[in-house]
Protein backbone atom coordinates (compact mmCIF):
# COMPACT_ATOMS: atom_id res chain seq x y z
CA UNK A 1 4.39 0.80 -36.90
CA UNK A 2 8.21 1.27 -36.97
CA UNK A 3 10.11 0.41 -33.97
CA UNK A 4 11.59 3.93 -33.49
CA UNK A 5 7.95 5.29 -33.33
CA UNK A 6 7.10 2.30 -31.29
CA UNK A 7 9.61 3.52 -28.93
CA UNK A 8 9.09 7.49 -29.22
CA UNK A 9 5.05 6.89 -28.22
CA UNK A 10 6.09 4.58 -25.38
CA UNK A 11 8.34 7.20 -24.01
CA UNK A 12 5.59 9.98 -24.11
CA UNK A 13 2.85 10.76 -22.00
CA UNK A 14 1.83 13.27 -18.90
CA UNK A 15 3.90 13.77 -15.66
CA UNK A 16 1.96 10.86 -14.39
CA UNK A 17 3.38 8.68 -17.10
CA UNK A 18 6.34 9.29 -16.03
CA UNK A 19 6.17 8.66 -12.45
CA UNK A 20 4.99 5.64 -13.44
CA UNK A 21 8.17 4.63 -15.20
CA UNK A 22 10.01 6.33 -12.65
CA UNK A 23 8.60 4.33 -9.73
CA UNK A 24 8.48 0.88 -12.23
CA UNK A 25 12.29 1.55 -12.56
CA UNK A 26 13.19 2.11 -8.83
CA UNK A 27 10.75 -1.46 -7.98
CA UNK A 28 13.04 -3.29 -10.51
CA UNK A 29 16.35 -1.41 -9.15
CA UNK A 30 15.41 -2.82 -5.63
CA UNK A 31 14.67 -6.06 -6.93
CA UNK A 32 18.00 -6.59 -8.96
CA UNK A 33 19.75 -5.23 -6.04
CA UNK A 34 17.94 -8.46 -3.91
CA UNK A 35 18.65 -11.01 -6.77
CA UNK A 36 22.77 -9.71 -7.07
CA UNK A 37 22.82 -10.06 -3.42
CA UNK A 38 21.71 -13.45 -3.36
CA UNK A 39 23.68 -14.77 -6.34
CA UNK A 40 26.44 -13.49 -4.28
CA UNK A 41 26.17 -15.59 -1.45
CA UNK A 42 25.65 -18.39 -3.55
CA UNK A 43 28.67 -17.23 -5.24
CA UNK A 44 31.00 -18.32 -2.24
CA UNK A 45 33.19 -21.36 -3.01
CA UNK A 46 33.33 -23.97 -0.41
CA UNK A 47 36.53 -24.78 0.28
CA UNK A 48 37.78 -28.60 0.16
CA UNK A 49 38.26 -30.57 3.28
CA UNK A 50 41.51 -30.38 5.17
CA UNK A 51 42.50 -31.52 8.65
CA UNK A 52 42.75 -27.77 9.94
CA UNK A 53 39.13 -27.18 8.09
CA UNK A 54 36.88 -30.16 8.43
CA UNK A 55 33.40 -28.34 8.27
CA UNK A 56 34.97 -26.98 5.13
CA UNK A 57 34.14 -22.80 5.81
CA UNK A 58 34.99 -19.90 4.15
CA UNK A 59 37.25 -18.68 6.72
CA UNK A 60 37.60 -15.49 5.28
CA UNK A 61 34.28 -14.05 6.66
CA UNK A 62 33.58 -13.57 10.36
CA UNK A 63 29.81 -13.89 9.69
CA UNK A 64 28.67 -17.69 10.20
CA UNK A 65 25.61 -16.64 7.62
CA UNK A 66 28.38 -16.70 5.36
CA UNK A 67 31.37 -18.62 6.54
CA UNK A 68 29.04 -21.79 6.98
CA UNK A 69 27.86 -23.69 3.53
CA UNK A 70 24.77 -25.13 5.46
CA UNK A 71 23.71 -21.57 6.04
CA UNK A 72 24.05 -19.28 2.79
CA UNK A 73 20.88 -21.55 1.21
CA UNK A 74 18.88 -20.10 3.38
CA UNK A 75 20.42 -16.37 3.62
CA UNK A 76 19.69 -16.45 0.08
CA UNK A 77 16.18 -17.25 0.15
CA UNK A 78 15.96 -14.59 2.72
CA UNK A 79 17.51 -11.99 0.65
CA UNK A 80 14.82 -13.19 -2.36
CA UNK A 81 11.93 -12.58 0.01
CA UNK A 82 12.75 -9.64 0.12
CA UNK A 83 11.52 -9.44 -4.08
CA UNK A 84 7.91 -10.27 -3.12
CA UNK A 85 6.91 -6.74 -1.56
CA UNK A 86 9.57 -5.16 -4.31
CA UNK A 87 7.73 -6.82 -7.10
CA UNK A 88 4.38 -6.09 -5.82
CA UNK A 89 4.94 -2.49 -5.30
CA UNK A 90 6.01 -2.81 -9.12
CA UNK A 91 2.88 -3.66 -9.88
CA UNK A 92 1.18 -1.35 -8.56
CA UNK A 93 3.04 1.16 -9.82
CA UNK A 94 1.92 -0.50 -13.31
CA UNK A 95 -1.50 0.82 -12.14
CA UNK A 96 -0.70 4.52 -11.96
CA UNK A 97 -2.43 6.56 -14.18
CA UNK A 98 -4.37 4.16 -15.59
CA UNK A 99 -7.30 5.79 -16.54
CA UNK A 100 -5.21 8.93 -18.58
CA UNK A 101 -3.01 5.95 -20.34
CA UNK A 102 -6.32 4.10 -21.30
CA UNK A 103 -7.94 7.82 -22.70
CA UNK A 104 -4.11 8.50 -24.42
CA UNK A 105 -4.08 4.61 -25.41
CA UNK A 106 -7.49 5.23 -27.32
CA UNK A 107 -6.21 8.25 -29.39
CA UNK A 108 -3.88 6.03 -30.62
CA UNK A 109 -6.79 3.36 -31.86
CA UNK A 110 -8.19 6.76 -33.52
CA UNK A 111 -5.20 6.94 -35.29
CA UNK A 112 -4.93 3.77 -37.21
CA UNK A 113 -3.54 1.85 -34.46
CA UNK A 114 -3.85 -1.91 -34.03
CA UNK A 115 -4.80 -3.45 -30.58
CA UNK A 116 -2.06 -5.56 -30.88
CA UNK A 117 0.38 -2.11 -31.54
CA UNK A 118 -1.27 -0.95 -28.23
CA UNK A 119 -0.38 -3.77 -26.32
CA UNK A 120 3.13 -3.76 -27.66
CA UNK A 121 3.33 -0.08 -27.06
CA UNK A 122 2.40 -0.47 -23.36
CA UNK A 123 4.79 -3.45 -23.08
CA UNK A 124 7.57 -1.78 -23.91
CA UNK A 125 7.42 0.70 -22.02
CA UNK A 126 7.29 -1.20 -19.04
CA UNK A 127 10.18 -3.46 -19.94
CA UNK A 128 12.22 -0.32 -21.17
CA UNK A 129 11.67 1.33 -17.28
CA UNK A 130 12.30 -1.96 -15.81
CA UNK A 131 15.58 -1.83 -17.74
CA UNK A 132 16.50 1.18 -16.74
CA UNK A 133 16.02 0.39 -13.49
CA UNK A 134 18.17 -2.76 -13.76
CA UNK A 135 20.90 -1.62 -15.09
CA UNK A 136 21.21 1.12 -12.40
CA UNK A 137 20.62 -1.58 -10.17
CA UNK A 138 23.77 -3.28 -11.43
CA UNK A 139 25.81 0.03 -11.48
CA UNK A 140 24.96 0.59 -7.79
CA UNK A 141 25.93 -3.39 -6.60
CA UNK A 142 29.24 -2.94 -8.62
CA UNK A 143 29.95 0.53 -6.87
CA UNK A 144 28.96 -0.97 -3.56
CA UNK A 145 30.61 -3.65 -3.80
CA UNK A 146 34.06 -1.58 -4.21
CA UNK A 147 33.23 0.64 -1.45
CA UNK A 148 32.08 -1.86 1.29
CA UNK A 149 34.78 -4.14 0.77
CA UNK A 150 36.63 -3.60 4.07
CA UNK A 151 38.56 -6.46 5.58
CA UNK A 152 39.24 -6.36 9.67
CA UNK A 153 42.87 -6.69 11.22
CA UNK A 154 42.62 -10.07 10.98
CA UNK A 155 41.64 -10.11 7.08
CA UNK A 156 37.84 -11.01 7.42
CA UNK A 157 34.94 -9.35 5.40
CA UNK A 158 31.70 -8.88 6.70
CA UNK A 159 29.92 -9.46 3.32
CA UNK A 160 30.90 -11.62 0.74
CA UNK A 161 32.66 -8.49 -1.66
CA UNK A 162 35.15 -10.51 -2.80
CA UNK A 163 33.21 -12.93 -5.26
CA UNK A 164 31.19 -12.24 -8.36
CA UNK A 165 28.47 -14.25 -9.66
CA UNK A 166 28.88 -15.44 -13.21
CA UNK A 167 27.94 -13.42 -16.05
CA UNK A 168 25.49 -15.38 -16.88
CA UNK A 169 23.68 -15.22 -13.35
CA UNK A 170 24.33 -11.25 -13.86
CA UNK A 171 22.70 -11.11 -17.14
CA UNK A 172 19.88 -13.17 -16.16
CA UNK A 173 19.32 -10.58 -13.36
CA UNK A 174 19.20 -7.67 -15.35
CA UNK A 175 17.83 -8.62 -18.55
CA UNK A 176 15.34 -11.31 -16.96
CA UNK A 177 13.33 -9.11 -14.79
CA UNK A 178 12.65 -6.63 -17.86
CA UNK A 179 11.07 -9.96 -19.37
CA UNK A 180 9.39 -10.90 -16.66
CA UNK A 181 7.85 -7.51 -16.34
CA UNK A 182 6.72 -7.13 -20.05
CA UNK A 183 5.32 -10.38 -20.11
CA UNK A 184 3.34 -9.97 -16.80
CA UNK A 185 2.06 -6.61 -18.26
CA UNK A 186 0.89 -8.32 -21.20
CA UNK A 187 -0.82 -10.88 -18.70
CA UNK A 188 -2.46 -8.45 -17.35
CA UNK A 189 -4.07 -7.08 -20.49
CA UNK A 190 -5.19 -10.03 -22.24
CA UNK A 191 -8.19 -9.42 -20.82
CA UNK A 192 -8.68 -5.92 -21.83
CA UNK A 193 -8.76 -4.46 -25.63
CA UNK A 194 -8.76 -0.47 -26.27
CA UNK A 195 -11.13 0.73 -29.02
CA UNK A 196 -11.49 3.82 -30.24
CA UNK A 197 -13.77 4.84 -28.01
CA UNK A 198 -12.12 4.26 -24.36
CA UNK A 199 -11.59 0.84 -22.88
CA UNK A 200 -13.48 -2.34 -22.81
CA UNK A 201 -12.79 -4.85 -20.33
CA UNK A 202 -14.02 -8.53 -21.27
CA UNK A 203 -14.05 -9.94 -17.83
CA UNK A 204 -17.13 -11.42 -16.65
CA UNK A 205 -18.69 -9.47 -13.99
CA UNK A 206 -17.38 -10.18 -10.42
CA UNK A 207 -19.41 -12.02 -7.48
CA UNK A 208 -19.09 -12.10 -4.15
CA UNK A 209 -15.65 -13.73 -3.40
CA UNK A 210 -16.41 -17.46 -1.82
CA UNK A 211 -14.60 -18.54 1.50
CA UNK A 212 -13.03 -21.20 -0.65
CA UNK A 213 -9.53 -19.53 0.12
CA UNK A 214 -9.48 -21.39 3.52
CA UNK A 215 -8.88 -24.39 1.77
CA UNK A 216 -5.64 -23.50 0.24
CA UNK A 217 -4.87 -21.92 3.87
CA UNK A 218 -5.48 -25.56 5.58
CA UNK A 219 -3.47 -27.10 2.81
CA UNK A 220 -0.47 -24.62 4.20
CA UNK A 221 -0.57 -25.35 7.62
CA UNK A 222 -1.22 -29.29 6.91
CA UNK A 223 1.67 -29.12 4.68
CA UNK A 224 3.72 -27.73 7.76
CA UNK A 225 2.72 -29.75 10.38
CA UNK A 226 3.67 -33.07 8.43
CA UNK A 227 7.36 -32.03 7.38
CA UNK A 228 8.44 -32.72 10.49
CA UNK A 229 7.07 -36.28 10.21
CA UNK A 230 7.68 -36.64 6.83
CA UNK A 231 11.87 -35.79 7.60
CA UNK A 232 12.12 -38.05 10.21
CA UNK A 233 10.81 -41.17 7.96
CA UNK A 234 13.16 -40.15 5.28
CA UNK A 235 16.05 -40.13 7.92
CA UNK A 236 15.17 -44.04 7.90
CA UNK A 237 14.66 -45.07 4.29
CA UNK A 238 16.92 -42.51 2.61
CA UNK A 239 14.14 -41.90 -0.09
CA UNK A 240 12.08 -39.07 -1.59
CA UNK A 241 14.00 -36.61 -0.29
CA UNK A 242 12.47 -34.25 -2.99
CA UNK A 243 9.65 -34.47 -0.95
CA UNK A 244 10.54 -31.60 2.28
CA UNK A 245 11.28 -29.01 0.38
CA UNK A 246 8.11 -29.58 -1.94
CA UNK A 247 6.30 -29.78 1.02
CA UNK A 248 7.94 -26.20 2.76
CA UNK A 249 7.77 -24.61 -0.71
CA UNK A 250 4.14 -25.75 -1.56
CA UNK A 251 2.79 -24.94 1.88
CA UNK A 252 4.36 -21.30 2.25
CA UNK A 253 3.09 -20.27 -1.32
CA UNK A 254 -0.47 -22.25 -0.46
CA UNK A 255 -1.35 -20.13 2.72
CA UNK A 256 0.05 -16.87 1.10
CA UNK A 257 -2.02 -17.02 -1.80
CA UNK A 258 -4.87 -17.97 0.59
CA UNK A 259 -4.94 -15.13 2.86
CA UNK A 260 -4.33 -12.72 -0.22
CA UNK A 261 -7.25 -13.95 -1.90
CA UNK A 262 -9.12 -14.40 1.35
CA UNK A 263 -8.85 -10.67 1.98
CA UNK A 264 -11.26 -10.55 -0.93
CA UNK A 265 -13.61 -12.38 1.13
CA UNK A 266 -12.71 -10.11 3.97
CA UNK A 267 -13.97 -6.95 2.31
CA UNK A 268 -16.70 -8.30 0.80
CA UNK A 269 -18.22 -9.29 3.98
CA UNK A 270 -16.92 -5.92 5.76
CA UNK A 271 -19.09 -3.86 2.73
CA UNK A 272 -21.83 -6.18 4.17
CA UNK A 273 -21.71 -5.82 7.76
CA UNK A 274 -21.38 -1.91 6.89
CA UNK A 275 -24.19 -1.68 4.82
CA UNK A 276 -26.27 -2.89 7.43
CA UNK A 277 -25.03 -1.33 10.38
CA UNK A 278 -23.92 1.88 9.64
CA UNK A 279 -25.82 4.86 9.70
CA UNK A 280 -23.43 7.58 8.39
CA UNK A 281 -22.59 8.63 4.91
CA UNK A 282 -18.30 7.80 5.42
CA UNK A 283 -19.33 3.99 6.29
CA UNK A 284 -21.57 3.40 3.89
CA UNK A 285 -19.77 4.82 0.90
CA UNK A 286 -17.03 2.77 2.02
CA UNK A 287 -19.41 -0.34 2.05
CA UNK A 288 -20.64 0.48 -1.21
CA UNK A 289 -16.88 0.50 -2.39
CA UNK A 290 -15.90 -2.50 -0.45
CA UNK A 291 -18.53 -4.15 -1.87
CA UNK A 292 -18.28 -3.38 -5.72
CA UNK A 293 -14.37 -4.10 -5.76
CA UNK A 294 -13.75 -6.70 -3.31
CA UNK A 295 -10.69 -7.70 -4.89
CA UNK A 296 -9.07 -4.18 -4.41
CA UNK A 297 -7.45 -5.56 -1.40
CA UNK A 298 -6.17 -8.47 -2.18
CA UNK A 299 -3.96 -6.48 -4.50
CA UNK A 300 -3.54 -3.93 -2.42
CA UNK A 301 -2.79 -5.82 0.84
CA UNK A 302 -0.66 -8.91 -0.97
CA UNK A 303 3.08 -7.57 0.03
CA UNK A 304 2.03 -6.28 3.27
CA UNK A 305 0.51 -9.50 4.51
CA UNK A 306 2.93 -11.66 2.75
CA UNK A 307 5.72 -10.21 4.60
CA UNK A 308 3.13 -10.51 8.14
CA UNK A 309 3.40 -14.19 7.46
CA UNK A 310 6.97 -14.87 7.11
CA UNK A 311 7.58 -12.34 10.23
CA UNK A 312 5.13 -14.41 12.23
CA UNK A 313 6.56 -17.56 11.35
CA UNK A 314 9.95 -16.24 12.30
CA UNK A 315 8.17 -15.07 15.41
CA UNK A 316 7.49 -18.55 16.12
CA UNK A 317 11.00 -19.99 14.83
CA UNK A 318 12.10 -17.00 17.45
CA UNK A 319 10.50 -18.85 20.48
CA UNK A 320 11.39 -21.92 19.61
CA UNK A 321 15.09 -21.04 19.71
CA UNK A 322 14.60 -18.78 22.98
CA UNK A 323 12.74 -21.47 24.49
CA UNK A 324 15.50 -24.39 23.78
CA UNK A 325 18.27 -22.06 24.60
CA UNK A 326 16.68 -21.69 28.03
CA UNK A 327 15.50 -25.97 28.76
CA UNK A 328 19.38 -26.04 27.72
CA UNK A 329 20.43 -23.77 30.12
CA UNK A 330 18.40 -25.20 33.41
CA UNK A 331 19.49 -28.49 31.98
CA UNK A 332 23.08 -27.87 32.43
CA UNK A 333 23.04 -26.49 35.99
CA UNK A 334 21.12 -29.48 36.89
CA UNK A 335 23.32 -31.63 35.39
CA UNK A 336 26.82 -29.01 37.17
CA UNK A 337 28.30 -27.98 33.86
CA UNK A 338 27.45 -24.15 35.19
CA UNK A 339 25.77 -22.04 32.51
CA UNK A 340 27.18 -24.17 29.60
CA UNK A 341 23.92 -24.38 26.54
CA UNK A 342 23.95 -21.00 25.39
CA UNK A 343 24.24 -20.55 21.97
CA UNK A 344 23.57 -17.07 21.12
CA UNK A 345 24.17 -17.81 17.19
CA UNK A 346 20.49 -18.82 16.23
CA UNK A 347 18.97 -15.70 18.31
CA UNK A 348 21.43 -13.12 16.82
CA UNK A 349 20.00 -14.72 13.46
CA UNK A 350 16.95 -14.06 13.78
CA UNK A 351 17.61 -10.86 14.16
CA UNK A 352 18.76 -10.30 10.77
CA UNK A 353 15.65 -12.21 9.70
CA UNK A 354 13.67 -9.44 11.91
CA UNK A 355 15.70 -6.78 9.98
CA UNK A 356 14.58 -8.45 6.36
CA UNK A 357 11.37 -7.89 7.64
CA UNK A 358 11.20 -4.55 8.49
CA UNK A 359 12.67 -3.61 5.47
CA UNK A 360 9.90 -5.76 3.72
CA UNK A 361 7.13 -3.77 5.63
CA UNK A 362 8.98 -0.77 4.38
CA UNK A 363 8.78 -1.62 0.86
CA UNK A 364 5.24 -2.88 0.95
CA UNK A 365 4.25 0.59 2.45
CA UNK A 366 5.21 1.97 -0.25
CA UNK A 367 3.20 -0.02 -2.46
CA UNK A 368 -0.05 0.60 -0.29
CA UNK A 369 0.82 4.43 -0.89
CA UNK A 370 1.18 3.78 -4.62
CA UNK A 371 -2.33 2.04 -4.67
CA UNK A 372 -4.40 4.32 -2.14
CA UNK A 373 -3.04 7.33 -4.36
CA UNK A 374 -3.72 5.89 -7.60
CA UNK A 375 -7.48 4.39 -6.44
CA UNK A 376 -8.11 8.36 -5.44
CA UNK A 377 -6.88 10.03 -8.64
CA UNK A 378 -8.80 7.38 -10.94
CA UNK A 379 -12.03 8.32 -9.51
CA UNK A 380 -11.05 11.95 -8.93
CA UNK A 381 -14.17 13.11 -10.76
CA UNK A 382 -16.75 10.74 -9.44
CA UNK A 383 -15.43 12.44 -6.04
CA UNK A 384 -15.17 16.15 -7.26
CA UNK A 385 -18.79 15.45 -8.44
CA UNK A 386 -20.01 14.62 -4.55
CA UNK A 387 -17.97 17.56 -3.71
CA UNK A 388 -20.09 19.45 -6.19
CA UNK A 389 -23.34 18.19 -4.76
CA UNK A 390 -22.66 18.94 -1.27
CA UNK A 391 -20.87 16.55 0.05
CA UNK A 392 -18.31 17.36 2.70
CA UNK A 393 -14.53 16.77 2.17
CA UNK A 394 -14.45 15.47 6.04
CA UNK A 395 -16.89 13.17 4.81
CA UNK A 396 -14.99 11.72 1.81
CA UNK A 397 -11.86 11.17 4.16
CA UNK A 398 -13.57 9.33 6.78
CA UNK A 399 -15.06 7.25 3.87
CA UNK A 400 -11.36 6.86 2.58
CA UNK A 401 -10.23 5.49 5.92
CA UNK A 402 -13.26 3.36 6.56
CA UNK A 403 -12.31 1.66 3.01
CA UNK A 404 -8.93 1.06 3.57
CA UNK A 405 -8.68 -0.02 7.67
CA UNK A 406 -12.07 -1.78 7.84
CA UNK A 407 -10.73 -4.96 5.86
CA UNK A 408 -7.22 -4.45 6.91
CA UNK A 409 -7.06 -4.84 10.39
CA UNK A 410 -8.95 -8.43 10.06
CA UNK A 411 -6.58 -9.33 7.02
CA UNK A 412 -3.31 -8.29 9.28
CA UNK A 413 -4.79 -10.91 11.97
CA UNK A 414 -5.57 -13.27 9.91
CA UNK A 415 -2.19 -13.08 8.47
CA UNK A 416 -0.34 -12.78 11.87
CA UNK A 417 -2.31 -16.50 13.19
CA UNK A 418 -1.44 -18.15 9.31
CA UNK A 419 2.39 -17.28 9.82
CA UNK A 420 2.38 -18.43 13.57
CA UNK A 421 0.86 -21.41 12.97
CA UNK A 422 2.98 -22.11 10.10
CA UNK A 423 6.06 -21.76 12.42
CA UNK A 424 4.69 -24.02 15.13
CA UNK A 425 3.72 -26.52 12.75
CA UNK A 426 7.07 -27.22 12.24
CA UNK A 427 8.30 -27.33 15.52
CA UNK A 428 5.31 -27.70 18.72
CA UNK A 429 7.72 -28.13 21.38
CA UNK A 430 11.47 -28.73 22.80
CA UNK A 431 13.39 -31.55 24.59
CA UNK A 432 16.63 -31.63 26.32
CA UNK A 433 18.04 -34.16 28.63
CA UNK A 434 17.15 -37.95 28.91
CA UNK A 435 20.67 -39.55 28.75
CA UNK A 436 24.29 -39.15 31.10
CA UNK A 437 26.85 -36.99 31.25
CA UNK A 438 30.58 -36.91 33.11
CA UNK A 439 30.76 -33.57 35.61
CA UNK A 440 34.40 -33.49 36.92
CA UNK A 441 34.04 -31.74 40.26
CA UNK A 442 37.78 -29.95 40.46
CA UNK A 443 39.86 -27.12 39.15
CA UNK A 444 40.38 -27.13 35.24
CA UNK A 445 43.87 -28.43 35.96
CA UNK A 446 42.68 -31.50 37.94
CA UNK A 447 39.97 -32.31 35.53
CA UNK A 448 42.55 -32.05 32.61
CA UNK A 449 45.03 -34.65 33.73
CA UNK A 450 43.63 -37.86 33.72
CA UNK A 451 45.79 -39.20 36.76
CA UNK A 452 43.02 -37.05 38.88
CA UNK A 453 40.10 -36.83 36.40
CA UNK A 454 38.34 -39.96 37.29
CA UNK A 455 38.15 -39.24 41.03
CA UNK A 456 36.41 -35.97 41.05
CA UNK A 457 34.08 -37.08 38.69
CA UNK A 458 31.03 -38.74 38.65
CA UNK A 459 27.83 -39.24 36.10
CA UNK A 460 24.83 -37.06 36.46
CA UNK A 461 21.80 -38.66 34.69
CA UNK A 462 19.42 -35.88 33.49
CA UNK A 463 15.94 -36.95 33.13
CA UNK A 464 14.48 -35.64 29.83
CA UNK A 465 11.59 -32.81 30.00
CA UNK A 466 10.12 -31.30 27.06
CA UNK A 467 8.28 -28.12 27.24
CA UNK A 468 5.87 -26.29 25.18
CA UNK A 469 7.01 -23.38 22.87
CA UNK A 470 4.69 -20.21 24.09
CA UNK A 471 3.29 -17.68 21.53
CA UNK A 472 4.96 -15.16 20.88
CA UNK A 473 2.48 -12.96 21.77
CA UNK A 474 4.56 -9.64 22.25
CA UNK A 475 6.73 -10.10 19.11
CA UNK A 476 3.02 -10.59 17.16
CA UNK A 477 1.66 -7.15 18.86
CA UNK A 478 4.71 -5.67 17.52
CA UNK A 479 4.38 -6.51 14.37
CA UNK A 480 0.16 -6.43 14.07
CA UNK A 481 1.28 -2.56 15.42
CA UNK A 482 3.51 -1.78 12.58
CA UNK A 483 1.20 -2.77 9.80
CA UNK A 484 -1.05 -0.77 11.30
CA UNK A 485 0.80 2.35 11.67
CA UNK A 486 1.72 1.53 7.97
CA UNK A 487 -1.99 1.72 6.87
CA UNK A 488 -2.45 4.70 8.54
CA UNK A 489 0.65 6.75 7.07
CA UNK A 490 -0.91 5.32 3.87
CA UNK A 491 -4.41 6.65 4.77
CA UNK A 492 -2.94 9.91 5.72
CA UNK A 493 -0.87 10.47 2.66
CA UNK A 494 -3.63 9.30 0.65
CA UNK A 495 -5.93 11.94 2.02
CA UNK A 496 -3.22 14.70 1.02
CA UNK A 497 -4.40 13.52 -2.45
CA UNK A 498 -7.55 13.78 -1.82
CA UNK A 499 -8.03 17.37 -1.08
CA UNK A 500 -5.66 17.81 -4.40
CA UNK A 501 -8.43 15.70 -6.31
CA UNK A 502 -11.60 16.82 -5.32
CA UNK A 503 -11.11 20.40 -6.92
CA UNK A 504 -14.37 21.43 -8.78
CA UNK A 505 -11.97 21.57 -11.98
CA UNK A 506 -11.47 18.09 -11.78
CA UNK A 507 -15.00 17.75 -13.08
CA UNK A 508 -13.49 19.33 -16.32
CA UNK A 509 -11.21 17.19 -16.65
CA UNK A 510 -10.94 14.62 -19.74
């Protein structure tokens, strides 16, 4: 098969085909737009050290995220969080329309073609709409860039518009996600070859998912609790300093995997308990569904939950930075320094981190849209055909909503106490005090001229008290309440479909 025909067939296809490449692009727009971003932080030179700058910032931003080279590390890894939910919303787009691609795919095995032409065909035209999508990406970051870059009165930028990444970072933004795409695409199909005759899927036939996924979650929050530990040995020998980020980066991706793959488990066992306990038709076609594609949630649920378990854990990080910021503050009035303590910085933080968040639940609501819809149009006959028999459309909903809240609502706990205890692992509680400090008990000009200083001061010893970090329990109800409310604008959207699908001429449909 030629390449131009190559390309013409993986350009054609039905309106859904092309929603599919038209939601495929926008996932990998959003995601280059998150890579530029943080290639662009890490684009800031650090300046050398003089006597007027000895903590060496970029004085030319007023934001500390960015002035401050200890801090853009992790504003970058923020701003590449935010590619999980974006790249999991791409792939469920990738599922859109699957079942009129597979029936289009197989008239193309009628014709002549190869399987390995098929695969190609659907490979590139994924990595052609994640192109696409890239390269607008790219257009919009360059135009942004222009029109953002506004400098104060005093010549300070709030974002960093004034550096580029190299053009080798650029090009490994826009032409590496198209490859990462494709080859995840093919991934995905090595398990499935198209014959003439439809699809056949080689996978063995799927079990009951085991609760072996608390494993890797205890693995997480053991990795957490022990970096702590582990960082204050290395402060002392100076070795295997590898070792704290291996075990932050092991942990996180351990417990997220976990509670993806343990909301398997989840709706498995929900099928179950339905099965046996419900006596109407909604809950028990739900069970029956829960219970013959367990798995459907762990793909459907990934981004939400893993953006519920980094906003938990900054919940926690949260408390732990109100909580010092207040022993500080009782601390110093104890001690007569007035109100002194306060730092405001780490608090106003987090609120950018709570920002990234939102925007993360945003995104992954989308994605849960994407899948609901594309779950009801694949079996749009099968439900047109209980339509047909008598079965109400009330009925159908309610079985819709039992399916997609009955394992949710355990698998957005679940996610909310993994995150939390993530955060406390690292940090269980705070300290302040324990040592001395000089109060001068005078005006600010006495206490500056050291003729008077020493005779209105004296030393205050401050005992040291450590207190417990609380759960955030309100900042968790917030955020367990906004997954929630974004399962049920999914479950209402998705039920717009449904009406749409269960036509009696769907049952004509090939």
């Amino acid at each position: 098969m030629r390449p131009t025909t190559l390309a013409r067939l993986a350009l054609a296809g039905t309106r859904t085909d092309t929603a599919r490449v038209a939601l495929t692009a926008l996932s990998a727009l959003l995601a280059a737009l998150a890579g530029l971003t943080a290639l662009t932080v890490l684009a800031i030179p650090t300046p050398a050290v003089t006597v007027e700058n000895p903590d060496r910032l970029s004085e030319q931003y007023h934001n500390a995220l960015l002035a401050e080279p200890g801090l853009r590390g992790g504003t970058a890894f923020a701003l590449l969080m935010l590619m999980v939910p974006v790249l999991a919303l791409a792939g469920q787009c990738a599922r859109l329309g699957a079942p009129a691609r597979d029936r289009r795919l197989a008239a193309l095995r009628l014709a002549g073609a190869t399987p390995g032409q098929v695969t190609r065909l659907v490979v590139l035209e994924t990595g052609v709409a994640a192109l696409l999508g890239t390269l607008v990406g790219l257009g919009v970051y360059l135009v942004g860039r222009d029109l953002l870059h506004r400098p104060d009165a005093r010549g300070q930028l709030a974002l960093p518009t004034d550096v580029l990444p190299s053009p080798g970072a650029l090009a490994g933004v826009v032409l590496g996600l198209p490859v990462v795409a494709a080859l995840a695409t093919a991934l995905m199909l090595r398990t499935v070859t198209t014959s003439p005759l439809g699809v056949t899927r080689k996978a063995a036939r799927e079990r009951g998912p085991g609760p072996w996924a608390g494993l890797l979650i205890g693995f997480g929050v053991v990795s957490f609790a022990v970096i702590r530990p582990v960082a204050n040995q290395l402060d002392d020998t100076g070795k295997w300093t590898w070792l704290v980020p291996l075990l932050f980066a092991g942990g996180a991706l351990a417990a997220m995997i976990g509670v993806v793959i343990g909301t398997g488990w989840i709706s498995y066992h929900c099928g179950r308990l339905l099965r046996r306990h419900a006596r109407r038709a909604p809950a028990l076609l739900a069970a029956g569904r829960l219970m013959a594609d367990p798995w459907a949630g762990s793909r459907t649920f990934a981004a939400l939950l893993a953006a519920l378990i980094f906003g938990a854990g900054a919940a926690a990080q949260r408390a732990y930075f109100a909580t010092q910021d207040q022993l500080d503050r009782e601390q110093s009035r104890l001690a007569g320094a007035g109100d002194g303590g306060a730092n405001p910085f780490y608090l106003s933080t987090m609120d950018l981190v709570d920002g990234a968040i939102a925007v993360a639940v945003l995104i992954a609501t989308g994605g849960l849209i994407v899948a609901l819809v594309e779950g009801i149009v694949a079996r749009r006959r099968a439900y047109a055909a209980l339509v047909a028999t008598g079965v109400p459309r009330a009925t159908l909903s309610r079985s819709v909503a039992w399916q997609a809240l009955a394992p949710a609502v355990p698998a957005i706990l679940l996610a909310l106490a993994v995150g939390t205890l993530l955060g406390r692992g690292l940090v269980g509680e705070v300290s302040a005090g324990g040592g001395s400090t000089l109060v001068c008990e005078a005006t600010a000009a006495l206490c500056d001229d050291p003729a008077t200083r020493e005779q209105y001061s004296r030393i205050v010893y401050v005992p040291e008290v450590r207190r417990a970090i609380p759960v955030p329990l309100e900042h968790l109800a917030w955020l367990g309440a906004g997954a929630l409310a974004a399962m049920l604008v999914t479950v209402g959207v998705g039920l717009l479909f449904l009406r749409v699908s269960t036509a009696l001429d769907e049952l004509r449909a090939t």
